[in-house]
Protein backbone atom coordinates (compact mmCIF):
# COMPACT_ATOMS: atom_id res chain seq x y z
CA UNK A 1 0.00 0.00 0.00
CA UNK A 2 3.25 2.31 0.72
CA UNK A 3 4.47 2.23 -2.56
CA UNK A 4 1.14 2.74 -4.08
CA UNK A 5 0.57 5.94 -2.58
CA UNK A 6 4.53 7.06 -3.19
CA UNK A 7 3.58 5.98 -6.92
CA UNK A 8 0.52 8.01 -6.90
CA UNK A 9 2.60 11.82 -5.29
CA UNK A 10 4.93 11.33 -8.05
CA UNK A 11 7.49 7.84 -7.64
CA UNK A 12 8.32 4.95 -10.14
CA UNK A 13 8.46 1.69 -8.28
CA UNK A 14 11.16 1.04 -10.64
CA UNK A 15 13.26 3.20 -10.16
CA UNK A 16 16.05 3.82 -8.01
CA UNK A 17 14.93 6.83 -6.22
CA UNK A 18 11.70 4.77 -4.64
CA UNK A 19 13.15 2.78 -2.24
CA UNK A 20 10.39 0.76 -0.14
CA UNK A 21 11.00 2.99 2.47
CA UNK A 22 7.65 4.94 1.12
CA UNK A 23 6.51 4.69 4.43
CA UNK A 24 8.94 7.37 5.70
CA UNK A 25 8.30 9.67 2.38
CA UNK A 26 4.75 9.47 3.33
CA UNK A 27 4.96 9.89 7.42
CA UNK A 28 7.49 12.85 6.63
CA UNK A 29 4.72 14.96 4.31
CA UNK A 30 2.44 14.54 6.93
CA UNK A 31 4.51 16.13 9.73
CA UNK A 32 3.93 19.83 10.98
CA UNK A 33 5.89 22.28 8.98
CA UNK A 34 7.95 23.99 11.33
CA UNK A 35 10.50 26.09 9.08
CA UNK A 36 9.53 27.41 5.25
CA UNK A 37 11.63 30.14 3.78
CA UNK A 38 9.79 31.71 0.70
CA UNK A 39 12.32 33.37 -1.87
CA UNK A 40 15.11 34.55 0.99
CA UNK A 41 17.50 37.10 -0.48
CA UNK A 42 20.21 38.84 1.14
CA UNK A 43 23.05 40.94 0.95
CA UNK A 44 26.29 42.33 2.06
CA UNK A 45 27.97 46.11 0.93
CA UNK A 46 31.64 45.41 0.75
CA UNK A 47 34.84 47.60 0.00
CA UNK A 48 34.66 45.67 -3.19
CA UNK A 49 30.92 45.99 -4.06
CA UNK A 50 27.50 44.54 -3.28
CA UNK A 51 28.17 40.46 -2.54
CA UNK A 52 24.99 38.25 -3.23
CA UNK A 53 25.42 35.88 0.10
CA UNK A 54 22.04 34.43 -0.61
CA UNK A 55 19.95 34.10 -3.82
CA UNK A 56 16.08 33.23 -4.28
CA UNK A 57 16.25 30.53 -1.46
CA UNK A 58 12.97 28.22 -0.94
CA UNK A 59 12.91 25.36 1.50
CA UNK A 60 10.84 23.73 4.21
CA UNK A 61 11.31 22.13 7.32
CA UNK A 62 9.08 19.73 8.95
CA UNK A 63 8.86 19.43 12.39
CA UNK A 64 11.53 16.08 14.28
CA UNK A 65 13.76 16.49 10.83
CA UNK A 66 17.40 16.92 10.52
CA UNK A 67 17.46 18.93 7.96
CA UNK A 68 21.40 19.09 6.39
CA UNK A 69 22.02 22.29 4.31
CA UNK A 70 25.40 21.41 2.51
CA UNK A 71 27.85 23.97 0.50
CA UNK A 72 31.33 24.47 0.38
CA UNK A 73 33.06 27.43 1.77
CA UNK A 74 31.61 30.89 0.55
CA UNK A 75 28.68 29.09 -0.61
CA UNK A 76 25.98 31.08 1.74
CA UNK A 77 24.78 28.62 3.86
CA UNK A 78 25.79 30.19 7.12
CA UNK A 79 24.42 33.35 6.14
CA UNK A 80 21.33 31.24 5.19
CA UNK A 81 20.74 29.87 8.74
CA UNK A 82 21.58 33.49 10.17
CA UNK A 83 18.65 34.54 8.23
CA UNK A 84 16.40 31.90 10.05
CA UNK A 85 16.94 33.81 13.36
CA UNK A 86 16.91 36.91 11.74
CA UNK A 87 20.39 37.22 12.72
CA UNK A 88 20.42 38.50 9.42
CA UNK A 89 17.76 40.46 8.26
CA UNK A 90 17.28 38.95 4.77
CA UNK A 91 16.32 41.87 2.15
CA UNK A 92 13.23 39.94 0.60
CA UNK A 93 11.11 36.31 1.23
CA UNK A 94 9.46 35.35 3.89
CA UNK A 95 10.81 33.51 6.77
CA UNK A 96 7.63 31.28 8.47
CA UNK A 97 8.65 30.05 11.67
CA UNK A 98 6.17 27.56 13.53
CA UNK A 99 3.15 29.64 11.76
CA UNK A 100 4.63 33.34 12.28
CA UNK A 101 6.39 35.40 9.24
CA UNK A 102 9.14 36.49 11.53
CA UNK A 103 9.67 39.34 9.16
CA UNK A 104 6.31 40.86 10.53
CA UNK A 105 7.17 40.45 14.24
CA UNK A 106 7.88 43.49 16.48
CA UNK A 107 11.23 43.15 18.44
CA UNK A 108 9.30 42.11 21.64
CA UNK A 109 7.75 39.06 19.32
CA UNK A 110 10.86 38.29 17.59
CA UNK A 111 12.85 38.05 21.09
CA UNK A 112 10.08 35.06 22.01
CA UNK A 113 10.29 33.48 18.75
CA UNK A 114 14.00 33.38 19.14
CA UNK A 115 13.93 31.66 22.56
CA UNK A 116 12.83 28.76 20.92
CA UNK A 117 15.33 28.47 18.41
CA UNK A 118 19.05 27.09 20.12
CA UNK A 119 21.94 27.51 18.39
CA UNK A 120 25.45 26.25 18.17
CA UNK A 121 28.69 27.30 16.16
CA UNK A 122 32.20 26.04 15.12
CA UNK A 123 34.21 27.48 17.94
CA UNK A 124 31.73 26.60 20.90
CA UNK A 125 31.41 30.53 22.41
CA UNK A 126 31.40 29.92 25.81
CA UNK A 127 32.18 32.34 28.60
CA UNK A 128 35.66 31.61 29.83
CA UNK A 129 35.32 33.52 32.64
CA UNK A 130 32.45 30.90 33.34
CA UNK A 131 32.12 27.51 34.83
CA UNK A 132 29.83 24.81 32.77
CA UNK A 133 27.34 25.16 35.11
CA UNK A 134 26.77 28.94 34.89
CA UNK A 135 27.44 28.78 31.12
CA UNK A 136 24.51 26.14 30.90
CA UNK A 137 22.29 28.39 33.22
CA UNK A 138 23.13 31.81 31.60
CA UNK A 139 19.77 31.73 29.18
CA UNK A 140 17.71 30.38 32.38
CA UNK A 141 19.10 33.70 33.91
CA UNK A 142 18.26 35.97 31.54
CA UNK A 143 14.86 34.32 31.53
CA UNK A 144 14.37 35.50 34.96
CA UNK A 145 14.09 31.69 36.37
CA UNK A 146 14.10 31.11 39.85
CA UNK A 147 17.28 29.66 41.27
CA UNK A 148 15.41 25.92 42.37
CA UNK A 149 14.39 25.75 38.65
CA UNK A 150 17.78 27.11 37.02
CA UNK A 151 19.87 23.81 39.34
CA UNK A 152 17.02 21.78 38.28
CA UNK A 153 17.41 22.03 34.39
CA UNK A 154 21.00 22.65 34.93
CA UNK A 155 21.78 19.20 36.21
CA UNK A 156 19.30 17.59 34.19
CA UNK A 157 21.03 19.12 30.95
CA UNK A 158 24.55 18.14 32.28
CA UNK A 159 23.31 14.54 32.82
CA UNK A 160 22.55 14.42 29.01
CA UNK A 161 25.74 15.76 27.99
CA UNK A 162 27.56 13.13 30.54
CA UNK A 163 29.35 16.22 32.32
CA UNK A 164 27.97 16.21 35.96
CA UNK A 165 31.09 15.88 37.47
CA UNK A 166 32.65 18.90 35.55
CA UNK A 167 30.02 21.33 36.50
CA UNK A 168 32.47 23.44 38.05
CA UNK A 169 34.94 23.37 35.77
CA UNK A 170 36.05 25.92 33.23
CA UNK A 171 36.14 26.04 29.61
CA UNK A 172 39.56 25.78 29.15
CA UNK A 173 39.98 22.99 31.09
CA UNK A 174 38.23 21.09 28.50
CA UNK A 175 38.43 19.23 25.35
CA UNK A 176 37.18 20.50 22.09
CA UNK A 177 34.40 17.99 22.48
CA UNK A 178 32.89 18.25 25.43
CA UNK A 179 32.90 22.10 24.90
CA UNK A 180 30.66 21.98 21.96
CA UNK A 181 28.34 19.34 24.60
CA UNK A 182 28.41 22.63 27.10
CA UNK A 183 27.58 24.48 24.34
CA UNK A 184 24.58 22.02 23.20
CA UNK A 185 23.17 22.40 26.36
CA UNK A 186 23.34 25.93 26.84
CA UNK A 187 21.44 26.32 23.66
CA UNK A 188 18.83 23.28 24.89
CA UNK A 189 18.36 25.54 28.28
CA UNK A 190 15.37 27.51 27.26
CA UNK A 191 13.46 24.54 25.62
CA UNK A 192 14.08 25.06 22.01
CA UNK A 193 11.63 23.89 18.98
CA UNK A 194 14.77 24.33 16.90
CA UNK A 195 18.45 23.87 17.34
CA UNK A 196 20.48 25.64 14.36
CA UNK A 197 23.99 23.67 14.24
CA UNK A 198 25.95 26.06 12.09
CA UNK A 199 29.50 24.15 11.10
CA UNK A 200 29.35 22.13 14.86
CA UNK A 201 31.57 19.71 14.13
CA UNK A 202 34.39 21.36 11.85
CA UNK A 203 36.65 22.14 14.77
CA UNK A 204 36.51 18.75 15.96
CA UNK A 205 38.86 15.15 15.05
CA UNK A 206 36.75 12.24 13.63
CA UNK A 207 35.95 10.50 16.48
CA UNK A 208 34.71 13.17 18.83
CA UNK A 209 32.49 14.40 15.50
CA UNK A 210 30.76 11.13 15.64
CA UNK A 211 29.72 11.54 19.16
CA UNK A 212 28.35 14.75 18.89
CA UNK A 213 26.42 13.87 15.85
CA UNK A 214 25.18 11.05 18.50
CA UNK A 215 24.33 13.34 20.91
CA UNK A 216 22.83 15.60 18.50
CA UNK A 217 20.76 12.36 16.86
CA UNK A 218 19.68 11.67 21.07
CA UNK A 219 18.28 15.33 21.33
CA UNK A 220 16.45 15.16 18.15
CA UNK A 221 14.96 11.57 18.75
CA UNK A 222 14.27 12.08 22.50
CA UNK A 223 13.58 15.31 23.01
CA UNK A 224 11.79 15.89 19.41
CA UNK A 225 13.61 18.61 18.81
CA UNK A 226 14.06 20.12 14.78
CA UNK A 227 17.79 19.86 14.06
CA UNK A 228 19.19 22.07 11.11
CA UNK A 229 22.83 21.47 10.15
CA UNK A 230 24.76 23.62 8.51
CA UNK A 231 28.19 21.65 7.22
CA UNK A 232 30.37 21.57 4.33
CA UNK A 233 30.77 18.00 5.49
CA UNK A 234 28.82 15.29 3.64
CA UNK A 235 29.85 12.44 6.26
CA UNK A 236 28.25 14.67 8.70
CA UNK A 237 24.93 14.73 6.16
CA UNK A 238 25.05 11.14 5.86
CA UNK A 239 25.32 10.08 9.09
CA UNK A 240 22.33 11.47 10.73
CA UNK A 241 20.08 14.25 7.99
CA UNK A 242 17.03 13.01 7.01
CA UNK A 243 16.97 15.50 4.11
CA UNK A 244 19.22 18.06 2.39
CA UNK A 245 19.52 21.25 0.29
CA UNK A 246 22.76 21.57 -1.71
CA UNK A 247 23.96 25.25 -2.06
CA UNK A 248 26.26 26.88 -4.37
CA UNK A 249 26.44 30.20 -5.09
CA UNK A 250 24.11 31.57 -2.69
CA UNK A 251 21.42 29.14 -4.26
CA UNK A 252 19.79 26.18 -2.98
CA UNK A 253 20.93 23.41 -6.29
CA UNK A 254 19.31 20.50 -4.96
CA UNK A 255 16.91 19.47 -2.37
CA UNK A 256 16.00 15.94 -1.62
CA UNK A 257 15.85 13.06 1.29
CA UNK A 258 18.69 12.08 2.27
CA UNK A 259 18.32 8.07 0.57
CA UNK A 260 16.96 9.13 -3.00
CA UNK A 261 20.02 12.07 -2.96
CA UNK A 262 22.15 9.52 -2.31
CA UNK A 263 21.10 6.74 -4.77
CA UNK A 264 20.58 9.49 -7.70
CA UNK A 265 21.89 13.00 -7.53
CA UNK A 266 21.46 15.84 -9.54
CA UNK A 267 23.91 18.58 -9.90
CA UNK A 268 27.45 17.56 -10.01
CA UNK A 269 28.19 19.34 -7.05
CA UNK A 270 25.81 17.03 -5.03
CA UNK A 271 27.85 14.26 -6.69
CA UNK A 272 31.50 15.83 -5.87
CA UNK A 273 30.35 15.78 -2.03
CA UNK A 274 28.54 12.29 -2.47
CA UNK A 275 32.51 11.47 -3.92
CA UNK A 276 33.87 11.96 -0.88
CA UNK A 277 32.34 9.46 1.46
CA UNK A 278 32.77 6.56 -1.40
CA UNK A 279 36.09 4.94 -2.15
CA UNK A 280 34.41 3.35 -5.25
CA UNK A 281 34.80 6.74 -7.03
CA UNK A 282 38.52 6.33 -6.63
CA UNK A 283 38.11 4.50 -10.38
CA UNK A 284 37.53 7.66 -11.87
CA UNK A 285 40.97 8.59 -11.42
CA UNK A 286 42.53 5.22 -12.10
CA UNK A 287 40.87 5.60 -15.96
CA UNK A 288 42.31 8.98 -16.36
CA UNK A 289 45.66 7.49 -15.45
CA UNK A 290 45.19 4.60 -17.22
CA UNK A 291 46.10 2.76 -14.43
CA UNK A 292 46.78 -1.12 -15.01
CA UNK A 293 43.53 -2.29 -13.15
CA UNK A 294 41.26 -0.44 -15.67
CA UNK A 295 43.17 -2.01 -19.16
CA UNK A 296 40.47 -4.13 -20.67
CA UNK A 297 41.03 -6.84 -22.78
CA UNK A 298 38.45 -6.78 -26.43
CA UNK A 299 35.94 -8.89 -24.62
CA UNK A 300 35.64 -6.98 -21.31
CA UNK A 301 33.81 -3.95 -19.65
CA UNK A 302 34.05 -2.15 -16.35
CA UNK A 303 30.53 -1.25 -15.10
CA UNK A 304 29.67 0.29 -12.04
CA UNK A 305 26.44 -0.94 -10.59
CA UNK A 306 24.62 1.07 -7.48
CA UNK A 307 21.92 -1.27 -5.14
CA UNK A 308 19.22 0.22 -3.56
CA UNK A 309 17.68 -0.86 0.03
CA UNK A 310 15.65 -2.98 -1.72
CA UNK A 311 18.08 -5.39 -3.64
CA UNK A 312 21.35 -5.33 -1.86
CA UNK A 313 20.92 -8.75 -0.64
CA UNK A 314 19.92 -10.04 -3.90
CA UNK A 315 22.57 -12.65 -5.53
CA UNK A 316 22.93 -10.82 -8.96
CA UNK A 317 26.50 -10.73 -9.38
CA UNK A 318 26.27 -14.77 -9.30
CA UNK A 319 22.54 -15.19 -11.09
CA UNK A 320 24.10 -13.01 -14.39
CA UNK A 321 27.22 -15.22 -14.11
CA UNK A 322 25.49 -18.01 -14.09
CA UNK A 323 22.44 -17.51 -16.48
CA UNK A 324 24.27 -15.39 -19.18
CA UNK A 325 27.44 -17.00 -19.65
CA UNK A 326 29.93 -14.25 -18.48
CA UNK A 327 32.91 -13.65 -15.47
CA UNK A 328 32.41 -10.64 -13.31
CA UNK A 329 35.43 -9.24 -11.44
CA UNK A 330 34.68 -7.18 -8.50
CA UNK A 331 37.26 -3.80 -8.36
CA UNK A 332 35.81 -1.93 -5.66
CA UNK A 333 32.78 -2.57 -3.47
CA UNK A 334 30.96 -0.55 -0.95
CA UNK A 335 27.88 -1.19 0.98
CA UNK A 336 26.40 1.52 3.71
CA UNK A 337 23.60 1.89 5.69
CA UNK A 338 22.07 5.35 5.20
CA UNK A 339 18.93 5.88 7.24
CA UNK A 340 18.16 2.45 7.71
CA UNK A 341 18.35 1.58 4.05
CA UNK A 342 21.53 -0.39 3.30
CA UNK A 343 22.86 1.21 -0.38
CA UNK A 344 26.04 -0.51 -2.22
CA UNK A 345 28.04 0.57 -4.83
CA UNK A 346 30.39 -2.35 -6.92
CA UNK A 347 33.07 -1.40 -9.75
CA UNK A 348 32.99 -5.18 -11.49
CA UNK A 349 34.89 -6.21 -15.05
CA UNK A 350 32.47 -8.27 -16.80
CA UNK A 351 34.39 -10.39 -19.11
CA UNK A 352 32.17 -12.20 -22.16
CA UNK A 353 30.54 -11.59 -25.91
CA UNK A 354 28.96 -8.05 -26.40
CA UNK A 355 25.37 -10.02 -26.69
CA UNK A 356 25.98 -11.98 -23.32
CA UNK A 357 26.94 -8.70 -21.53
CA UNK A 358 24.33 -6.48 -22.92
CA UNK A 359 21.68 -9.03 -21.72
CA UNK A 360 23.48 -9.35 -18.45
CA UNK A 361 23.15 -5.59 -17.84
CA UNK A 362 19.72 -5.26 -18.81
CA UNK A 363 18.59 -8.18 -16.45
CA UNK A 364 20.26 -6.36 -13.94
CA UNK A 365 18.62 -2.85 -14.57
CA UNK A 366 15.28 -4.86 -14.52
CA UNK A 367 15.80 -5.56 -10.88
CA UNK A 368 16.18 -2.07 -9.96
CA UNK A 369 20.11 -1.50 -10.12
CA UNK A 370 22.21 1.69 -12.05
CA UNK A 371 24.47 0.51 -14.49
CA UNK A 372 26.92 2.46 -15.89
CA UNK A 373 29.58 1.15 -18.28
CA UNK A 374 32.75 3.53 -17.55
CA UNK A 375 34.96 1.44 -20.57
CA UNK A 376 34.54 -1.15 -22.79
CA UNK A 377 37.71 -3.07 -23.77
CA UNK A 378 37.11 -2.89 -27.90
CA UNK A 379 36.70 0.47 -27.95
CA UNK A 380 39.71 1.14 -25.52
């Protein structure tokens, strides 16, 4: 019945980009909207002329998503999430915030809007003259809390970020990690809708990024917060956004979940990052060196085949050997699990008669699977 109804808004059971996880399409659409920005445009006047930070940008945000927003350097996207708060004032759109154009607030309205947006940045901004504790309760201050309440959500908060016994410690007597955890929890202290993660984990080593993208995955899961990320990181996408815009230029590129952006993207820029978290794309540059692995003999071609959640544990690579008469070498093979949907990539040399290997690859597009022959040996 899922994939009926993804058919019917617009999918092809065939294809790639439907994965039987239709359920989750369909459960997302019908989740509050808690974030649409309607043609934001903005700005800056520099010594060297007017810069166009952000260009025409439309998105939407439904409420419990992670929502990546992906760009390189320069690209706009923290000006683009600076916009959300109003940070920065964008020069035209509309920014819609949990029902209210923010844009039409007075400052008194826009100051309680903001309280439930958190937010946290590269380099942490904590108070050094601060211990975690007081950090954490700073917004609870300003809120005018009283002091049983403050200790209260305090301690809870520094349970959640596993720092209880460093309450009274001070930032600098902390690693980069568990700063940006202070930091996560100051900006959960006034009960966010929203936390805005601009670049959180780009000042941090490998391992420590993966466990505050856990953390960050906890808050949104447990706490049903909306999460937007703002990276120029696609591991960081992959690992825990449920959708993502691509920007380049001050423009949103592509927009898509996270699964079908994965399986088939767009823009070549959505592909470069997608490059980056896949070793199999390492062949690209073995052709163009004509490295040894890719010389074909006349009777061979190097495909690269991509799976989708709902045939990576299918036995194709041994039903075409089998049925059409051919020998498939494997050069590279990767399988993930992206949003609970397992997605593989293979690099193979099939090795047989032109007639034997065409068949082969359209049996295996039949089940689902983008082919692409990179070289054939003949032609070579």
């Amino acid at each position: 019945p899922f994939c009926e109804e993804r058919m019917k808004i617009g999918g092809n059971a065939n294809s790639l980009s439907s994965y039987c996880g239709a359920e989750v399409f369909l459960l997302e659409r019908m989740k509050k909207e808690m974030i649409r920005l309607e043609h934001v445009t903005k700005s800056f006047q520099t010594k060297d002329g007017e810069v166009h930070a952000v260009k025409d940008v439309s998105l939407e945000v439904r409420e419990g998503q992670i929502y990546g927003i992906i760009g390189f350097s320069g690209a706009g996207k923290s000006t683009l999430v600076r916009c959300i708060n109003l940070l920065e004032r964008p020069d035209d759109g509309k920014v819609i915030f949990d029902g209210k154009n923010l844009l039409e607030l007075s400052d008194k309205e826009l100051r309680a809007e903001r309280q439930k947006m958190g937010m946290i940045f590269q380099h942490f901004n904590l108070l050094r003259a601060k211990t975690i504790y007081e950090n954490i309760a700073l917004p609870l201050r300003m809120m005018k809390k009283d002091k049983q309440e403050i200790d209260r959500k305090v301690m809870e908060l520094l349970e959640l970020i596993d720092l209880v016994e460093r309450k009274d410690s001070y930032p600098s007597q902390l690693s980069g990690g568990q700063k940006q955890r202070v930091a996560i929890a100051r900006a959960l202290a006034s009960d966010p809708k929203v936390l805005l993660c601009d670049e959180a984990t780009s000042a941090l080593d490998p391992q420590t990024t993966q466990s505050i993208l856990r953390l960050i995955k906890k808050v949104n899961r447990e706490m049903k917060i909306t999460v937007i990320m703002i990276t120029h990181e696609m591991l960081v996408v992959k690992e825990i956004c449920d959708r993502v815009a691509v920007m380049e230029n001050g423009r949103v590129v592509e927009k898509n979940d996270i699964v079908p952006i994965f399986i088939n993207p767009v823009e070549e820029i959505t592909q470069n990052f997608i490059n980056t978290t896949n070793n199999t794309n390492k062949i690209n540059e073995l052709i163009e060196e004509k490295h040894p692995l890719t010389q074909l003999a006349p009777d061979q071609q190097l495909v690269r085949l991509k799976y989708s959640s709902s045939n990576t544990k299918e036995a194709l690579i041994s039903e075409i050997s089998r049925r059409f008469h051919i020998d498939c070498s494997i050069v590279f093979g990767n399988v993930e699990v992206i949003k609970d949907a397992p997605l593989g990539t293979l690099v193979t040399i099939f090795t047989g008669t032109d007639e034997n290997i065409k068949r082969a690859l359209d049996y295996t597009r039949e089940h689902g699977v983008y082919v692409e022959v990179m070289k054939r040996g003949h032609i070579d």
